[in-house]
Structure formats: C-alpha cells, structure tokens
PDB file of N, CA and C in Angstrom:
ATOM      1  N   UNK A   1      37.389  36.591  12.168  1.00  0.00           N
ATOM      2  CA  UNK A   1      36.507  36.774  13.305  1.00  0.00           C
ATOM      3  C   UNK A   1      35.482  35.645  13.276  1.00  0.00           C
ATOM      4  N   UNK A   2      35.461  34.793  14.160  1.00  0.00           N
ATOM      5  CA  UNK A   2      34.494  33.641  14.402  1.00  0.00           C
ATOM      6  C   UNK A   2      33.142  34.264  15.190  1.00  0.00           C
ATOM      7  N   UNK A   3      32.019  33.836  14.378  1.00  0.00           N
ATOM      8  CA  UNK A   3      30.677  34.446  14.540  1.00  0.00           C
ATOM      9  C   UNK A   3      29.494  32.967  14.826  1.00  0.00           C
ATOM     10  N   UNK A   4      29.042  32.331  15.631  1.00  0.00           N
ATOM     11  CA  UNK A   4      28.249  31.874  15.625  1.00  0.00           C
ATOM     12  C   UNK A   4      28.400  30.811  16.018  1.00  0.00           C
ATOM     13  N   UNK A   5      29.085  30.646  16.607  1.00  0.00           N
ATOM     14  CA  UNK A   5      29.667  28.582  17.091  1.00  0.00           C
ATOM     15  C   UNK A   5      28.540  28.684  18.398  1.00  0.00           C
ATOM     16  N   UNK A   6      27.468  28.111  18.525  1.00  0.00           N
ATOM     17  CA  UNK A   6      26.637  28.105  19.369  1.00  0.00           C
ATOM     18  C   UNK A   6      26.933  26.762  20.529  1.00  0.00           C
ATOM     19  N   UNK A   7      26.207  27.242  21.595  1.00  0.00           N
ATOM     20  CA  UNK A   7      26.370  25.596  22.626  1.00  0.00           C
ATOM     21  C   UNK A   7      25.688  25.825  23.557  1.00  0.00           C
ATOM     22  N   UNK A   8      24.605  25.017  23.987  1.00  0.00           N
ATOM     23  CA  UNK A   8      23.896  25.254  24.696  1.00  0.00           C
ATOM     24  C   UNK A   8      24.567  25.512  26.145  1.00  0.00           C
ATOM     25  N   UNK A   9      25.396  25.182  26.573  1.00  0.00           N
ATOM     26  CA  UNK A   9      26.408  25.642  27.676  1.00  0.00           C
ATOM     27  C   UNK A   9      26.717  26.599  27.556  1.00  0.00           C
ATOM     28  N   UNK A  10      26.363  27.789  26.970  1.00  0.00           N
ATOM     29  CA  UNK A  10      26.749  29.266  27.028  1.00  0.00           C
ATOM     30  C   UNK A  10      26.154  30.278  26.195  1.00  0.00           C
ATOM     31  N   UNK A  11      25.734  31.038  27.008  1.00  0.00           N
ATOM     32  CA  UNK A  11      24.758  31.931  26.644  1.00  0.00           C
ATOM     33  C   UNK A  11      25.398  32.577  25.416  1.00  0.00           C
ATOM     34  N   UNK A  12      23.899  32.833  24.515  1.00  0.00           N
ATOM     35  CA  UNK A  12      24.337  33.985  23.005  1.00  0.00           C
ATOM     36  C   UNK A  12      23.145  35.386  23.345  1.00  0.00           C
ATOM     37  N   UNK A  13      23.796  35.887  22.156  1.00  0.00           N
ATOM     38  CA  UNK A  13      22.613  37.176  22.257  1.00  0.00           C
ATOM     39  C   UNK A  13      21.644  36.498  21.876  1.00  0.00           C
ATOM     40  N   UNK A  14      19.916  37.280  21.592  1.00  0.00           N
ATOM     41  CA  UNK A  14      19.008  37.046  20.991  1.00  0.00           C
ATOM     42  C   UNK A  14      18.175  38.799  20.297  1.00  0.00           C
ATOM     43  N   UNK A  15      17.403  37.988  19.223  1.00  0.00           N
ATOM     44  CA  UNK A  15      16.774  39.402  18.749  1.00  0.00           C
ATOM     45  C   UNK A  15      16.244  39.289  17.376  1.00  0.00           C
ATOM     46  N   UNK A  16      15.625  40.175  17.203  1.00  0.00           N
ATOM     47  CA  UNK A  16      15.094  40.079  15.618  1.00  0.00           C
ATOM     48  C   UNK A  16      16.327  40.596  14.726  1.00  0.00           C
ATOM     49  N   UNK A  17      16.579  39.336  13.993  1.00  0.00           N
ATOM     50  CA  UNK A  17      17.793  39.345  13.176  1.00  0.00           C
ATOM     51  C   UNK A  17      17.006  40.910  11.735  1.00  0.00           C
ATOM     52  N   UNK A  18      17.970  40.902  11.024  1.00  0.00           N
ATOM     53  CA  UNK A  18      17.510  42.052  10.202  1.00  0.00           C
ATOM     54  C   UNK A  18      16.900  41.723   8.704  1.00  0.00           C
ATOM     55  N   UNK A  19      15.786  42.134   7.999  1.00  0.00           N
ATOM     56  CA  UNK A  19      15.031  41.809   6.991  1.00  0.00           C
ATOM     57  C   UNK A  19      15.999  40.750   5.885  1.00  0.00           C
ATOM     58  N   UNK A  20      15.796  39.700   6.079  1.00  0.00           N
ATOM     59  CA  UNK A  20      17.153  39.251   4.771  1.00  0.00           C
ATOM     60  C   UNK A  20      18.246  38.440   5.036  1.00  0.00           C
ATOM     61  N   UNK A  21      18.113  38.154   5.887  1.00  0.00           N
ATOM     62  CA  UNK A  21      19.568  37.895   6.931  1.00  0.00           C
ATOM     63  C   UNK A  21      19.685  36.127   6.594  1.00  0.00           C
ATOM     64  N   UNK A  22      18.684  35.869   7.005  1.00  0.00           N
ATOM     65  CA  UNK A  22      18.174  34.006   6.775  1.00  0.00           C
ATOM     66  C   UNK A  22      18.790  33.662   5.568  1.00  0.00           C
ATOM     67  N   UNK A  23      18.070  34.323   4.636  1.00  0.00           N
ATOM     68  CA  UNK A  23      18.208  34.347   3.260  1.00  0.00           C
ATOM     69  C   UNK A  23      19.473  34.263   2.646  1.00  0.00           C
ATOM     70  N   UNK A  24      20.329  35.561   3.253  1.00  0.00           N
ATOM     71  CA  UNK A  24      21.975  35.890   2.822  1.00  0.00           C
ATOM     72  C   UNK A  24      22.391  34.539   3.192  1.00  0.00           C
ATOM     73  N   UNK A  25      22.307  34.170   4.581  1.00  0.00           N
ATOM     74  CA  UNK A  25      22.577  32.993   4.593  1.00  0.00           C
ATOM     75  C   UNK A  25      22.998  31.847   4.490  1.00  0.00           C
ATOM     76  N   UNK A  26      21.782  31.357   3.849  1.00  0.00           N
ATOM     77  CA  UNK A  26      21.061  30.334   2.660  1.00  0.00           C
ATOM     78  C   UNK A  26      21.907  30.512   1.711  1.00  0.00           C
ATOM     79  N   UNK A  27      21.761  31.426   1.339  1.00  0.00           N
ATOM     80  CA  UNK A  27      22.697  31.203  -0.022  1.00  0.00           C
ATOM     81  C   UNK A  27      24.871  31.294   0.419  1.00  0.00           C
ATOM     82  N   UNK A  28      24.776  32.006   1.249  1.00  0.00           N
ATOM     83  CA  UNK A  28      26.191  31.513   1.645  1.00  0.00           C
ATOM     84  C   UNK A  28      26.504  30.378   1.516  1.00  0.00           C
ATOM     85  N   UNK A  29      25.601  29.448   2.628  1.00  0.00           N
ATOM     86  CA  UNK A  29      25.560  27.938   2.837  1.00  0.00           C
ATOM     87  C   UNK A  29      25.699  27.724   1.897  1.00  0.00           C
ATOM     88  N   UNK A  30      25.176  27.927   0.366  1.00  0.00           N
ATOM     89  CA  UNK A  30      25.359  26.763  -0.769  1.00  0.00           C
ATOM     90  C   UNK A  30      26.786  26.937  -1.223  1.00  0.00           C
ATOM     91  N   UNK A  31      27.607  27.720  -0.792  1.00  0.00           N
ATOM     92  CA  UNK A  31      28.461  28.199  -1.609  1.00  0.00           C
ATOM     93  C   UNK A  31      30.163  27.935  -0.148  1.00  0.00           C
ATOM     94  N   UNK A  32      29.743  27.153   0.858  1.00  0.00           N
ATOM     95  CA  UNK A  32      30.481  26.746   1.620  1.00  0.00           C
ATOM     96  C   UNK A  32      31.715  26.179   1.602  1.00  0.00           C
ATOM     97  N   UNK A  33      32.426  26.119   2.529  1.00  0.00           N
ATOM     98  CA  UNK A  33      33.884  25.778   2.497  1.00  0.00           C
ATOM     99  C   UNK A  33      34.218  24.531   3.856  1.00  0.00           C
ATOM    100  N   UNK A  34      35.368  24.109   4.102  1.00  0.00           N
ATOM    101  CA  UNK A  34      35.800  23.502   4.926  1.00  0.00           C
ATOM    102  C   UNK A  34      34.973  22.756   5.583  1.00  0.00           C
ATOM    103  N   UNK A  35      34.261  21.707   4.879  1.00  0.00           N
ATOM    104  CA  UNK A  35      33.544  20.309   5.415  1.00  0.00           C
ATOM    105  C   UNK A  35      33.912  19.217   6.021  1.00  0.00           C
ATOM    106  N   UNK A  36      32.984  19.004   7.128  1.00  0.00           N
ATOM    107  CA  UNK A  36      33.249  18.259   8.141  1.00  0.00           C
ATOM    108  C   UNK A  36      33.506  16.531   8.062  1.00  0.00           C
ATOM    109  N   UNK A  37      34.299  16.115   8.415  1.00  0.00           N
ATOM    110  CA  UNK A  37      33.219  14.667   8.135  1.00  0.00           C
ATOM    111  C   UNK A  37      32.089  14.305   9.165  1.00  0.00           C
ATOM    112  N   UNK A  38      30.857  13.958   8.775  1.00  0.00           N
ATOM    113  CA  UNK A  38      30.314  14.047   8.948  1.00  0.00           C
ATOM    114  C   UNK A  38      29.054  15.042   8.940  1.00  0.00           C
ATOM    115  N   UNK A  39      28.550  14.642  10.032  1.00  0.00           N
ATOM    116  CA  UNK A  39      27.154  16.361  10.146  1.00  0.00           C
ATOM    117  C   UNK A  39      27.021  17.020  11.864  1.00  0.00           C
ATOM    118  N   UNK A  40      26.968  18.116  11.828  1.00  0.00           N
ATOM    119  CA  UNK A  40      27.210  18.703  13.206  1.00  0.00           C
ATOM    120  C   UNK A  40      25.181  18.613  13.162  1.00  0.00           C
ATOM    121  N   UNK A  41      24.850  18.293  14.267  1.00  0.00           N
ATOM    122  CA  UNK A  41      23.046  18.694  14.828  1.00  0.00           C
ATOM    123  C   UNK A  41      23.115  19.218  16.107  1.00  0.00           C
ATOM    124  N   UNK A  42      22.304  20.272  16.123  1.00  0.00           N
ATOM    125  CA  UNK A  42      22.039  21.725  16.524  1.00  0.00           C
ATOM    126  C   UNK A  42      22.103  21.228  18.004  1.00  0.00           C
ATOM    127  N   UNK A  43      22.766  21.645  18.987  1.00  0.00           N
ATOM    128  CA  UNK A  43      22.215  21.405  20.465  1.00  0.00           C
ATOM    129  C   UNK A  43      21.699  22.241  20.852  1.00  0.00           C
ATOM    130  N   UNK A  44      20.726  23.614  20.335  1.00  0.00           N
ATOM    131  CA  UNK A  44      19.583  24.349  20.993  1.00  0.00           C
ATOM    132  C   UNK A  44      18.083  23.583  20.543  1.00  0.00           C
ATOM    133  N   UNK A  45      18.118  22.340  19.803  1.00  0.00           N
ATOM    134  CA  UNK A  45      17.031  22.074  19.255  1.00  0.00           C
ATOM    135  C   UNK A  45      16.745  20.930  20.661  1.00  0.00           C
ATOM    136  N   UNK A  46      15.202  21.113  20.743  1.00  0.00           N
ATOM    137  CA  UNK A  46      14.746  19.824  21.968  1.00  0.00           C
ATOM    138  C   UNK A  46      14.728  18.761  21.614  1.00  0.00           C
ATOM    139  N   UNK A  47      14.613  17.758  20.172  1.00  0.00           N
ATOM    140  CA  UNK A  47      14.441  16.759  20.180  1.00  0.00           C
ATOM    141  C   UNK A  47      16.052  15.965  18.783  1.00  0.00           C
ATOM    142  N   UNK A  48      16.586  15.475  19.208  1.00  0.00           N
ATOM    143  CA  UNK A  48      16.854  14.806  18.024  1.00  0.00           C
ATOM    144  C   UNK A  48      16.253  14.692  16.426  1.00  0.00           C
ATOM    145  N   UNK A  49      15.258  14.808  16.498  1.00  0.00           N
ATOM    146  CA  UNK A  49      14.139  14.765  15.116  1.00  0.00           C
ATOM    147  C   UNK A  49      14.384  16.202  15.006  1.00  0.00           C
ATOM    148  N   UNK A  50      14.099  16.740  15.331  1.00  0.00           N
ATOM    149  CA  UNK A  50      14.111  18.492  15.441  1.00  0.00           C
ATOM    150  C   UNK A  50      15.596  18.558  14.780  1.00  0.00           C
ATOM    151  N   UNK A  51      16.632  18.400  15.188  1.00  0.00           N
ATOM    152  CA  UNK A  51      18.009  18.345  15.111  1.00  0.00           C
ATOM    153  C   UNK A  51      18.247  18.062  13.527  1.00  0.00           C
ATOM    154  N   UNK A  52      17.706  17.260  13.314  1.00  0.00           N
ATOM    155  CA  UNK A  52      17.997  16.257  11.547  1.00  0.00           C
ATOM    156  C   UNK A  52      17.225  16.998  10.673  1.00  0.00           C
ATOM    157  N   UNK A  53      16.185  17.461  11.102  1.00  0.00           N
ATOM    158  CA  UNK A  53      14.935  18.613  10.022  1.00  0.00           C
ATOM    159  C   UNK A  53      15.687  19.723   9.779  1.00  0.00           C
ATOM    160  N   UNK A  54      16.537  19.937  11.102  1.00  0.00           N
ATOM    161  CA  UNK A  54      16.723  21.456  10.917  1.00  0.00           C
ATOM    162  C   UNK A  54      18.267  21.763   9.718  1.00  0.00           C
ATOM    163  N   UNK A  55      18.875  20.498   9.369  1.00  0.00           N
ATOM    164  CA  UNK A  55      20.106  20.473   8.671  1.00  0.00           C
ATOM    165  C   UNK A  55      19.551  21.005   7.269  1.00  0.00           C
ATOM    166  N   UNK A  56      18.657  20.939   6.953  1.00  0.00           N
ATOM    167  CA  UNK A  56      18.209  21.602   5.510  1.00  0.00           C
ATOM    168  C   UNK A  56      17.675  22.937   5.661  1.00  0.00           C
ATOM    169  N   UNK A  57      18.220  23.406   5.199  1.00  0.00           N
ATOM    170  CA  UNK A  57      17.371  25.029   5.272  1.00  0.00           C
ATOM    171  C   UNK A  57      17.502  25.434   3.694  1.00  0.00           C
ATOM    172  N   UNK A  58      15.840  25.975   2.986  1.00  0.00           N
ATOM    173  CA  UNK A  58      15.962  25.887   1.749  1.00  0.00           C
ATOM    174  C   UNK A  58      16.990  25.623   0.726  1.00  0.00           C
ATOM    175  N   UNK A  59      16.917  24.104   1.057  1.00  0.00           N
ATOM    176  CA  UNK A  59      17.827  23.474  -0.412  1.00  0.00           C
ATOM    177  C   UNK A  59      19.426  23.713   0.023  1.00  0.00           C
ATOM    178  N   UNK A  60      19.989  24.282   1.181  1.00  0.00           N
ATOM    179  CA  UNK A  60      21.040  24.291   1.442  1.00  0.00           C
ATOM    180  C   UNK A  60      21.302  23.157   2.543  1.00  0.00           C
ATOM    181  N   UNK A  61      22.219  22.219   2.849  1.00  0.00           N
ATOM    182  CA  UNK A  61      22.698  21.871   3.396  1.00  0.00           C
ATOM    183  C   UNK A  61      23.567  22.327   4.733  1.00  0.00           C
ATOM    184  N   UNK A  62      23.451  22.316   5.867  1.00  0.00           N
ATOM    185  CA  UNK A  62      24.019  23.685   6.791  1.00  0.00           C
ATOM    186  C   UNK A  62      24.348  22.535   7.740  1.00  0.00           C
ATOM    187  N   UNK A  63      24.628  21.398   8.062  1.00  0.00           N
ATOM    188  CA  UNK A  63      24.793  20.575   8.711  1.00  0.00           C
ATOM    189  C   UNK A  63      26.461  19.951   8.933  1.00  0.00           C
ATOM    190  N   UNK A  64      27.377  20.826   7.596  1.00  0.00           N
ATOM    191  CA  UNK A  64      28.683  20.941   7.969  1.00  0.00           C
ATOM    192  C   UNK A  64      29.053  21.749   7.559  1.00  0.00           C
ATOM    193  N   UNK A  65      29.856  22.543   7.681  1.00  0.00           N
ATOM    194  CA  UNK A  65      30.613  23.502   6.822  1.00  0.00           C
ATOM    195  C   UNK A  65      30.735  24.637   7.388  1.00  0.00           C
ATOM    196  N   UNK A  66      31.630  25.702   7.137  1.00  0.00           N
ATOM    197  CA  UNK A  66      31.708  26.760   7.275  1.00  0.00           C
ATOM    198  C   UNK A  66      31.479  27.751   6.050  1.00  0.00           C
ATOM    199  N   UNK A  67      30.785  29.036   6.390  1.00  0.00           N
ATOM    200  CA  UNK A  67      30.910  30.127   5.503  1.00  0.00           C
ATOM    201  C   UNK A  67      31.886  31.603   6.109  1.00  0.00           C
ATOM    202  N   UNK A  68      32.729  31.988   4.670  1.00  0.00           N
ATOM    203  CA  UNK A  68      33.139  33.066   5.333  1.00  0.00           C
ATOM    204  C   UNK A  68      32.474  34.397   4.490  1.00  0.00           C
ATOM    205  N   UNK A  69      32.720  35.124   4.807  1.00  0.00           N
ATOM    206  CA  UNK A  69      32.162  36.302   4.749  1.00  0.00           C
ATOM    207  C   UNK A  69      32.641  37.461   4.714  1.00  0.00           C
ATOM    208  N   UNK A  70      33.172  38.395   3.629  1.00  0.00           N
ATOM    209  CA  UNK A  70      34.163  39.455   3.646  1.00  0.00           C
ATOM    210  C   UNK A  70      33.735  40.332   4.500  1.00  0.00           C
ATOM    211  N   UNK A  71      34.531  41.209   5.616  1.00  0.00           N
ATOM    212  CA  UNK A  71      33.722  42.405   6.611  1.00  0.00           C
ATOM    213  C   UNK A  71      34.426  43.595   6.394  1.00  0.00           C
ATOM    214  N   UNK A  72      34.158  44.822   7.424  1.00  0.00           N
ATOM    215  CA  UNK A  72      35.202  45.801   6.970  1.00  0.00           C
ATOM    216  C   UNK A  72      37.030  45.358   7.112  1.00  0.00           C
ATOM    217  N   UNK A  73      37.244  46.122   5.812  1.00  0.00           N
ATOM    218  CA  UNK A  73      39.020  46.263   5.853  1.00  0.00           C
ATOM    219  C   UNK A  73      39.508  45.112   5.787  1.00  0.00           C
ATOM    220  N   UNK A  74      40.502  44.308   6.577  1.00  0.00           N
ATOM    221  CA  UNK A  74      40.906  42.882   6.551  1.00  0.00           C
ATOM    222  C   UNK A  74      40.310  41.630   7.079  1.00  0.00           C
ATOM    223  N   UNK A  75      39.156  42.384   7.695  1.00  0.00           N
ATOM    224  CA  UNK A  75      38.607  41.618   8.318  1.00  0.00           C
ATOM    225  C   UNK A  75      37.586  40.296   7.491  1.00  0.00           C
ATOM    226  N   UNK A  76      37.545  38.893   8.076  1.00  0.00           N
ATOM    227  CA  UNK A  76      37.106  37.697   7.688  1.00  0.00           C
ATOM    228  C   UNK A  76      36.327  37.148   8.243  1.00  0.00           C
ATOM    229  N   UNK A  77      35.282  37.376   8.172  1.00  0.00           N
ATOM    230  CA  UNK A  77      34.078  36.275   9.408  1.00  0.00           C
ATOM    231  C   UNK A  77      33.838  34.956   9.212  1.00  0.00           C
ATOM    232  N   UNK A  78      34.211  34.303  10.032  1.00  0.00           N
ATOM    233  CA  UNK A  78      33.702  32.911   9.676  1.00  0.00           C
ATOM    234  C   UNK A  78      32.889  31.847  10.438  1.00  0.00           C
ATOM    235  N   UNK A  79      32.175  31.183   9.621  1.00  0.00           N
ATOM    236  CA  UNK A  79      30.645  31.021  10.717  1.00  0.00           C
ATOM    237  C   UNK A  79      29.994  29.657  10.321  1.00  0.00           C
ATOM    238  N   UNK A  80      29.751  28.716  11.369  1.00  0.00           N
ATOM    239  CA  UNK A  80      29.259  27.163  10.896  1.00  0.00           C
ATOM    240  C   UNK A  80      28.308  27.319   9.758  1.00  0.00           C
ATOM    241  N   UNK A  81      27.749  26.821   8.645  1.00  0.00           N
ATOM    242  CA  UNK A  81      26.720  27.178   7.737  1.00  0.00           C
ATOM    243  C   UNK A  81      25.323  26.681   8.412  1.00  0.00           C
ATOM    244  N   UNK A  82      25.895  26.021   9.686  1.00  0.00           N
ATOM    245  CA  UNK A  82      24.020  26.157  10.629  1.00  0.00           C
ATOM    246  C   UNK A  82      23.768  27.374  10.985  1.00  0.00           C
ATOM    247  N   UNK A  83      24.677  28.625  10.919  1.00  0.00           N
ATOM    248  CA  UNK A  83      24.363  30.092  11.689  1.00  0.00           C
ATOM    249  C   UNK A  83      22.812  30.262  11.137  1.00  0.00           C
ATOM    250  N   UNK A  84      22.174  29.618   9.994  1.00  0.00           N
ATOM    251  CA  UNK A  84      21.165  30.140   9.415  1.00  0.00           C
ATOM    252  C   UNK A  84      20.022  29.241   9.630  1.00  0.00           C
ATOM    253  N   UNK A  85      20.308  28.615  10.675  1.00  0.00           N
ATOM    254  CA  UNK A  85      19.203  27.547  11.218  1.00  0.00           C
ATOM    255  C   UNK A  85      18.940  28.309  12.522  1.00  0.00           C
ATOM    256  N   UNK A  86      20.514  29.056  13.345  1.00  0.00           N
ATOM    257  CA  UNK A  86      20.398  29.220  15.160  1.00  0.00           C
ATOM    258  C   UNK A  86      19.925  30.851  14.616  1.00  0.00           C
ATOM    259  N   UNK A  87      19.849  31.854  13.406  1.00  0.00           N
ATOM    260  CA  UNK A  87      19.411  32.964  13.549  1.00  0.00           C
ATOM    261  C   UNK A  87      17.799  32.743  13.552  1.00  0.00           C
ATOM    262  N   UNK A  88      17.249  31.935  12.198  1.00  0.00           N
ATOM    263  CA  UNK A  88      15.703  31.374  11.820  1.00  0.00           C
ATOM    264  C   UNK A  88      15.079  31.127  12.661  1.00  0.00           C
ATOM    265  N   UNK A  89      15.716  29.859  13.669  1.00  0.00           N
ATOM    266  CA  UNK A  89      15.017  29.228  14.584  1.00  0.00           C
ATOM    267  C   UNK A  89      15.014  29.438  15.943  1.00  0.00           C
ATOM    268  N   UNK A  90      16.227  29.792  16.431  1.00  0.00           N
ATOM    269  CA  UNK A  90      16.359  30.146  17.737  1.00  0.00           C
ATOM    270  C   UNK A  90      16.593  31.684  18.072  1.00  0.00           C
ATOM    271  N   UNK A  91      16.317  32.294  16.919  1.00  0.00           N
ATOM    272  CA  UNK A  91      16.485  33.974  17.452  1.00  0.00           C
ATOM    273  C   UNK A  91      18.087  34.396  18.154  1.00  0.00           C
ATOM    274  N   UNK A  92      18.686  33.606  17.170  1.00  0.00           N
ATOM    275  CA  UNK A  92      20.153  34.281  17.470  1.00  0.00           C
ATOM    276  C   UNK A  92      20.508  35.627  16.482  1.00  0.00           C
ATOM    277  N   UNK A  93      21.370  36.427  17.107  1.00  0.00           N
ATOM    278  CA  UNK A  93      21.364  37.780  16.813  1.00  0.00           C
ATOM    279  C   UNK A  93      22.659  37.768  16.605  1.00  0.00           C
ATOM    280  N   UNK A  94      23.206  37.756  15.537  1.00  0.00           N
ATOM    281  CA  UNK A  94      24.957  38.095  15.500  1.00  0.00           C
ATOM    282  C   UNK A  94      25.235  39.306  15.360  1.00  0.00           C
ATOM    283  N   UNK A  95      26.293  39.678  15.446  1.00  0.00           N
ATOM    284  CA  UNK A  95      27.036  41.025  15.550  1.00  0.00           C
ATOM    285  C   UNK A  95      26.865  41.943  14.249  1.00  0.00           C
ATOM    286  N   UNK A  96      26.660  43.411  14.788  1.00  0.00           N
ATOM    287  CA  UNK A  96      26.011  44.110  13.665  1.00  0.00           C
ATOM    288  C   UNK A  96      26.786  44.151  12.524  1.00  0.00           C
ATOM    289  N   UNK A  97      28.006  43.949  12.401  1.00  0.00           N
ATOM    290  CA  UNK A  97      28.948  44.028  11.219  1.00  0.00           C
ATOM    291  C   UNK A  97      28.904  42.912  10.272  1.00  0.00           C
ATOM    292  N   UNK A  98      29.107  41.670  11.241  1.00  0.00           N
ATOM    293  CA  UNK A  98      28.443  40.173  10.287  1.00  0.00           C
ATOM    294  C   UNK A  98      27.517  40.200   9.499  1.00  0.00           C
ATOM    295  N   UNK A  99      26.201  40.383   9.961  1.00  0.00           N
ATOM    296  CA  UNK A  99      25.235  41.026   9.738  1.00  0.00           C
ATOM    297  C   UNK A  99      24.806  41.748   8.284  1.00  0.00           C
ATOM    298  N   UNK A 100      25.443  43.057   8.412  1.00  0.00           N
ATOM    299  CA  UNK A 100      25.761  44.300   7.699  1.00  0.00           C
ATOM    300  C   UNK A 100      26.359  43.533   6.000  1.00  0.00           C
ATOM    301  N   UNK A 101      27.871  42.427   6.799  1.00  0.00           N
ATOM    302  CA  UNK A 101      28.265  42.139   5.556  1.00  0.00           C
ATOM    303  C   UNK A 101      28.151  41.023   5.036  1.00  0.00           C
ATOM    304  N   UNK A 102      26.773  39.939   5.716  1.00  0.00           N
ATOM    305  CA  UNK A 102      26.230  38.901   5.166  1.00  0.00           C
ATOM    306  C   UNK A 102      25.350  39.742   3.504  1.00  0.00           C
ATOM    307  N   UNK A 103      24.496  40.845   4.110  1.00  0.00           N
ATOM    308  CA  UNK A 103      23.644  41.061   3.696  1.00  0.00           C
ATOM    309  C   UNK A 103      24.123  41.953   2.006  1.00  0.00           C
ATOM    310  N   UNK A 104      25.103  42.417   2.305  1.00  0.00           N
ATOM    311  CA  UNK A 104      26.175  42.847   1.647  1.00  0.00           C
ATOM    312  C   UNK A 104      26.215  42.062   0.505  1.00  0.00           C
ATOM    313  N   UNK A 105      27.290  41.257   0.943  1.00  0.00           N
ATOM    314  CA  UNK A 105      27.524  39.800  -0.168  1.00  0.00           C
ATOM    315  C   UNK A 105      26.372  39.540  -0.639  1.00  0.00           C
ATOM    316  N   UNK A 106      25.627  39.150  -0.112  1.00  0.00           N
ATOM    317  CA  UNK A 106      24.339  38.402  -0.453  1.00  0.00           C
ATOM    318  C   UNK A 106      23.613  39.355  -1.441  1.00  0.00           C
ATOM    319  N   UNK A 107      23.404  40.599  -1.272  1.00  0.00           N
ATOM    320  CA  UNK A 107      22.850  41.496  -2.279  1.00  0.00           C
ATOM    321  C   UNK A 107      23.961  41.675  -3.649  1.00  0.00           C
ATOM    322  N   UNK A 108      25.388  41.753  -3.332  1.00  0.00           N
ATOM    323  CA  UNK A 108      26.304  41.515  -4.576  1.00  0.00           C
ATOM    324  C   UNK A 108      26.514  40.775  -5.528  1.00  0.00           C
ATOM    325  N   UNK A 109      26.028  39.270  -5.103  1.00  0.00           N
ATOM    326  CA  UNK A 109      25.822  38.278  -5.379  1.00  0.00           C
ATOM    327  C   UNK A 109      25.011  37.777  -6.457  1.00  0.00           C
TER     328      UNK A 109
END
C-alpha cells in the first residue's frame, strides 16, 4: 500500500498527525531502502532553500528513499522517507493504519 507520494497538483488530507508519528518516522528514515539517484525536494515547500533544509530531518536523510512499514495481516506500506518532512511541516495526515503501524514499529524498535 503506497502512503504519501505528495504533489502539489493534487490534493492530500491534512490534520494533527498523532503524538510520535514525526519521530517513528525519523527513525524509519534511517533505516531506509530503495535509493534514488539523486535527491527528490519537496514541491509543497515555497522556496527552493526551504526545499534543501527540509531534506534533513533529525540526522536522517529523507531526501531519497523509501520506508516500508509492516501493517495489518499481509499488508506493506510503503512511503518516500520525506513522508516525515510533508507530516512535520505541511500537516499531512496519513491513513489511520500507516499511522497506527509506523508508531508500532517505531515503539518495537
């Protein structure tokens, strides 16, 4: 299940993500898979400068990569490792199960 591919050409939810969520994250990000060449920069951010700041998010790198994320049953979420720049910064709200089993992992962890 793909969670978070953002674009400013199309609307996402928004909302107060849940206590921890940034964080789970963060630490996903360090622990990432399937890198890009190169670096993806954010197109909800207004400035270019904005864009290049925002690729670090505590000590993680989130500027390529994907994280996946075990969910219920067979299910696999998988999500750019910027998801933890567009939840922080732009008040993106992913789906309550992502969510549920970011926070999951992240507390198992």
């Amino acid at each position: 299940m793909n969670v978070g591919w953002l674009s400013d050409e199309h609307p996402h939810p928004r909302g107060k993500a849940p206590d921890g969520l940034v964080d789970a994250l963060v630490r996903l990000a360090k622990d990432k898979g399937n890198m890009y060449r190169g670096s993806h920069f954010c197109e909800l951010c207004p400035t270019s400068l904005e864009t290049q700041k925002n690729n670090y998010i505590g000590g993680a790198f989130v500027g390529s990569g994907e994280i996946h994320v075990p969910g219920e049953g067979s299910v696999l979420h998988i999500a750019p490792a910027m998801i933890s720049h567009y939840v922080r910064d732009h008040s993106y709200l992913p789906p309550y199960d992502f969510c549920h089993s970011a926070l999951s992992t992240h507390s198992a962890g």
